[in-house]
Protein backbone atom coordinates (compact mmCIF):
# COMPACT_ATOMS: atom_id res chain seq x y z
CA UNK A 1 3.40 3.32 1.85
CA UNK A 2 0.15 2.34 0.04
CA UNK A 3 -2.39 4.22 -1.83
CA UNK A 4 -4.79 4.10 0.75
CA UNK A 5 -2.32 4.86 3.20
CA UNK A 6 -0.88 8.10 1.20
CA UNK A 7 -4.87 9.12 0.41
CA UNK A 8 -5.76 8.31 4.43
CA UNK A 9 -2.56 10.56 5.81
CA UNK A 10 -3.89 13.40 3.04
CA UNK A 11 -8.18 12.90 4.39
CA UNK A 12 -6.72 13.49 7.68
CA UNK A 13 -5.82 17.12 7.22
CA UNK A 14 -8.91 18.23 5.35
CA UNK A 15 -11.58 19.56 7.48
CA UNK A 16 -14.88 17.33 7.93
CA UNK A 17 -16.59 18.74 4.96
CA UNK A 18 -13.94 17.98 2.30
CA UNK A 19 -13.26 14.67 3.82
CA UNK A 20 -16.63 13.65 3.12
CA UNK A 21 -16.61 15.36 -0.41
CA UNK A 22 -13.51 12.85 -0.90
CA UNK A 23 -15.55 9.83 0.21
CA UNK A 24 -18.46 10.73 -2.34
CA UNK A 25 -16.06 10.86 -4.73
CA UNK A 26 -14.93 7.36 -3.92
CA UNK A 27 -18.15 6.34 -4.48
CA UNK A 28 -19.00 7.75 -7.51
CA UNK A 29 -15.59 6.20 -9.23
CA UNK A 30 -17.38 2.53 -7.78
CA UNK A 31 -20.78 3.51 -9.61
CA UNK A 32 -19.05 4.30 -12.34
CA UNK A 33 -16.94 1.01 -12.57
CA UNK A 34 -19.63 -0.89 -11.77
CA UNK A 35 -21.61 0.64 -14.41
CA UNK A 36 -19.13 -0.33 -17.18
CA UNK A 37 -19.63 -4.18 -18.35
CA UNK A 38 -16.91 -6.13 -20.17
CA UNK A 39 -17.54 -8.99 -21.73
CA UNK A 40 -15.57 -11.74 -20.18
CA UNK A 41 -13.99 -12.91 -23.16
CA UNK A 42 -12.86 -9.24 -24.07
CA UNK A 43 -11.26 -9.22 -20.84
CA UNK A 44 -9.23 -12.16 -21.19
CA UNK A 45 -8.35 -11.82 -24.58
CA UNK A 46 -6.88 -8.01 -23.28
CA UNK A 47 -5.39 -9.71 -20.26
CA UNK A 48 -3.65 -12.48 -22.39
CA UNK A 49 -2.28 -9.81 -24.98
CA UNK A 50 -0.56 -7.62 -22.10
CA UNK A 51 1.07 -10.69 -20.95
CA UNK A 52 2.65 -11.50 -24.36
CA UNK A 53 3.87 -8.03 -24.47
């Protein structure tokens, strides 16, 4: 089973309230990512050292 699938099977016993608490959640982790800019070669230059490791 997924993530998704183990988080949906867990939303589906909350009552309506929490469930939506969970979903703002959700959304706040995407703002936050979002938020956070990497420089493109920083990325690749972490990407290519966890590949050599």
């Amino acid at each position: 089973m997924t993530v998704a699938e183990l988080a949906y099977e867990q939303i589906k016993t909350l009552p309506e309230n929490q469930a939506r608490e969970v979903l703002d959640f959700i959304g706040y982790l995407k703002e936050k990512r979002a938020s956070i800019k990497i420089p493109a070669t920083w990325a690749r230059r972490v990407r290519s050292q966890a590949i050599l490791a």
